[in-house]
Protein backbone atom coordinates (compact mmCIF):
# COMPACT_ATOMS: atom_id res chain seq x y z
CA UNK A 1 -10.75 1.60 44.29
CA UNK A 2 -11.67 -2.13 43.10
CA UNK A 3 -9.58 -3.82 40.74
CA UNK A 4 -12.32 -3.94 38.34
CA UNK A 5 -12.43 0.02 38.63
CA UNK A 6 -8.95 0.32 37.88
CA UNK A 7 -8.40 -2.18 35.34
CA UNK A 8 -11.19 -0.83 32.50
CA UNK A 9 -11.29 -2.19 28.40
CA UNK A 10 -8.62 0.07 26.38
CA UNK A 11 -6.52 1.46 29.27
CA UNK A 12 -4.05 -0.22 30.69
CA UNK A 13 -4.26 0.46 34.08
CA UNK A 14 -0.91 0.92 36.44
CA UNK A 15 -2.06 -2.02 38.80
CA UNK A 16 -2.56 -5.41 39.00
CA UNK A 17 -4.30 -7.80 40.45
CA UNK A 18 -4.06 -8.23 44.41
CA UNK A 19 -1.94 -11.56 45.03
CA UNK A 20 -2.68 -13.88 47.25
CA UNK A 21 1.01 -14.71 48.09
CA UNK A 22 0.70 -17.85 46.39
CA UNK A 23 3.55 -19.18 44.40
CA UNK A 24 1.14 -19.22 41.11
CA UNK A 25 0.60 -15.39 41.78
CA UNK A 26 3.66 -13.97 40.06
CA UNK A 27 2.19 -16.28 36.77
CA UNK A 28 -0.75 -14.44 37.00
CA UNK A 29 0.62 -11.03 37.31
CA UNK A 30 2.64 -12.07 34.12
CA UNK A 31 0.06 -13.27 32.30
CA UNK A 32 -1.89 -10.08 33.48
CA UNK A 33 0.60 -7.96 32.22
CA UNK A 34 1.02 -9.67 29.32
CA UNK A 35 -2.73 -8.64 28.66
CA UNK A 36 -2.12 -5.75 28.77
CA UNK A 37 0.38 -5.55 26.85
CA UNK A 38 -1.44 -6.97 23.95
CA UNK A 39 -3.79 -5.23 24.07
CA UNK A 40 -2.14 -2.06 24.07
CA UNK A 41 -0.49 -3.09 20.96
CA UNK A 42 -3.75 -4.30 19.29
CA UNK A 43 -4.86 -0.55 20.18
CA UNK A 44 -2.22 0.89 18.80
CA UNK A 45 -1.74 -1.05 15.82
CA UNK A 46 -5.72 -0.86 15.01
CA UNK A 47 -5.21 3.12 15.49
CA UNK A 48 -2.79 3.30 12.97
CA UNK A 49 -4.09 1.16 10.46
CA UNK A 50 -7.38 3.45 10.66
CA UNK A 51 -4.65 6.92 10.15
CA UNK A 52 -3.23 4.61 7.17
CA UNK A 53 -7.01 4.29 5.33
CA UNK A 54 -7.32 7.90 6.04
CA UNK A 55 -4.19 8.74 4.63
CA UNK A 56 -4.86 6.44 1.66
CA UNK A 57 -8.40 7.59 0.78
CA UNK A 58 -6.76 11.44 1.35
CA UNK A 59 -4.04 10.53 -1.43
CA UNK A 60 -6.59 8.55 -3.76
CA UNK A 61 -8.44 11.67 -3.75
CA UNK A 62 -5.49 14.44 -4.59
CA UNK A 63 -4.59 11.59 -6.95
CA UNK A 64 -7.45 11.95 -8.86
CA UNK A 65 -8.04 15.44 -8.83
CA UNK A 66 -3.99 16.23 -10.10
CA UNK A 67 -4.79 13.38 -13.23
CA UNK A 68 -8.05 15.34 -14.13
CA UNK A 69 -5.72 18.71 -13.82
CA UNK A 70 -3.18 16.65 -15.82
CA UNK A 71 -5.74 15.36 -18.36
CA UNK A 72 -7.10 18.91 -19.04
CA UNK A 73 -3.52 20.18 -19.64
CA UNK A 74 -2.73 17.48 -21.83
CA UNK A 75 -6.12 18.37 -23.75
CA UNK A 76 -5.09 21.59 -24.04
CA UNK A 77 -1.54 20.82 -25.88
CA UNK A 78 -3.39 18.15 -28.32
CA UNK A 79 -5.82 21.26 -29.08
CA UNK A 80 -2.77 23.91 -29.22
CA UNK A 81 -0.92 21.06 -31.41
CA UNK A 82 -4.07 20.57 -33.46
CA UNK A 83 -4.22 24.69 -34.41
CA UNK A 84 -0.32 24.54 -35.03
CA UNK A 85 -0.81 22.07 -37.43
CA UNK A 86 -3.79 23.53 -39.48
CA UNK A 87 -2.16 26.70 -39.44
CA UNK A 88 0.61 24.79 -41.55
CA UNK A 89 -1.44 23.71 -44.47
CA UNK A 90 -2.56 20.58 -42.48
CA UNK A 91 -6.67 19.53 -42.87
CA UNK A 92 -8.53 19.83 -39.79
CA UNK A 93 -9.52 16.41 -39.54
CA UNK A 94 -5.85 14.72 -40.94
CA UNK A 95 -4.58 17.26 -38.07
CA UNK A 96 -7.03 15.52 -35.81
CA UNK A 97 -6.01 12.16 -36.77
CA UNK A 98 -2.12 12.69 -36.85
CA UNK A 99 -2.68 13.60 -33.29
CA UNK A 100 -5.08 10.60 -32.06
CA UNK A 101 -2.71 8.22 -33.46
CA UNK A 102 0.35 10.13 -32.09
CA UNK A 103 -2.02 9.44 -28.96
CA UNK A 104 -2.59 5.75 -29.13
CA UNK A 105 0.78 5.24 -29.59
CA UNK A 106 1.74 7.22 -26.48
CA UNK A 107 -0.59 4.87 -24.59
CA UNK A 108 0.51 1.44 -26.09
CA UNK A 109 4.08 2.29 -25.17
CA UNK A 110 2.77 3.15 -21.55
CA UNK A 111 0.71 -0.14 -21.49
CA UNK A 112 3.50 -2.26 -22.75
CA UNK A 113 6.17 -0.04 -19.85
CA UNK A 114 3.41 -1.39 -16.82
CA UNK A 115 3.14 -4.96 -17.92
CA UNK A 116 6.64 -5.45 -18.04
CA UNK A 117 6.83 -3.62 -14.84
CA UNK A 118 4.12 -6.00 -13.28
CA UNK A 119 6.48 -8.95 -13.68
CA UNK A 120 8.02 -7.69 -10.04
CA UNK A 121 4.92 -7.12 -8.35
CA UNK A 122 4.93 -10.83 -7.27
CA UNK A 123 8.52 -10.63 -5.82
CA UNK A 124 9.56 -13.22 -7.54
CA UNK A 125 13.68 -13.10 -5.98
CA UNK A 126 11.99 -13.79 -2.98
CA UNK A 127 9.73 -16.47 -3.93
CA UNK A 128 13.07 -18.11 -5.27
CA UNK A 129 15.11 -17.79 -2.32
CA UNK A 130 11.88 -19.55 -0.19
CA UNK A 131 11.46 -22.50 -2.93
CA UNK A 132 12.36 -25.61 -1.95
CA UNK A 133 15.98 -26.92 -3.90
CA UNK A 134 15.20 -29.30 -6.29
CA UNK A 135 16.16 -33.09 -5.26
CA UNK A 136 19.50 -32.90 -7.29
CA UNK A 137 20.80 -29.37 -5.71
CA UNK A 138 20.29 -30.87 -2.15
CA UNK A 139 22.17 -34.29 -3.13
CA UNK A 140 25.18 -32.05 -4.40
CA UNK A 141 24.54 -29.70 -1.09
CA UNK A 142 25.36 -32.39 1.32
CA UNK A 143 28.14 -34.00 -0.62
């Protein structure tokens, strides 16, 4: 079997080229093997970043389905809340509107909760620690 037989794209094969003896022949087997190497990890890594988009489209998917299941239970206690409250004396529609404003209040507080949380999505301890010091902190760093 050739070395071109042995040696085909995606495998890694178990030998290596056929040295010559010459002192430049262990080089090449290193930079053969180093190849090979890379490659292998290019394989693997480009396998498992196609089992990561799989797993991410799977979980965008039961994501979505479980907030329309959520949505439709959450409908369901406005409407329940809604029939508790006329059956109190309440008016249909202020029932309606005690209940949509109960609502948009809900969401503003959830709004307001992610922006504040969306100050760490830029890591900014990190981007500190990388910064350059200002001119004065090195001055006082190497005194």
């Amino acid at each position: 079997m050739s070395y071109e037989e042995t040696n085909r794209p995606g495998m890694a094969s178990e030998t290596v080229p056929p040295s010559s003896g010459l002192p430049g022949s262990n080089m090449n087997r290193v930079v053969h093997e180093f190849r090979e190497l890379a490659n292998d990890h290019l394989e693997l890594a480009t396998l498992e970043t196609r089992l990561s988009v799989n797993t991410l489209l799977r979980m965008a998917i039961i994501s979505i389905f479980t907030a329309l299941v959520l949505v439709s239970a959450w409908l369901t206690l406005v409407g329940s809340a809604a029939l508790g409250l006329i059956s109190f004396g309440l008016a249909p529609v202020m029932a309606m509107l005690l209940l949509a404003a109960t609502n948009l209040i809900i969401a503003l507080l959830g709004w307001l909760q992610v922006r504040r949380m969306s100050l760490w999505l830029g890591w900014p301890a990190t981007q500190r620690a990388i910064m350059p010091a200002p001119a004065a902190e090195q001055q006082r760093d190497e005194e």
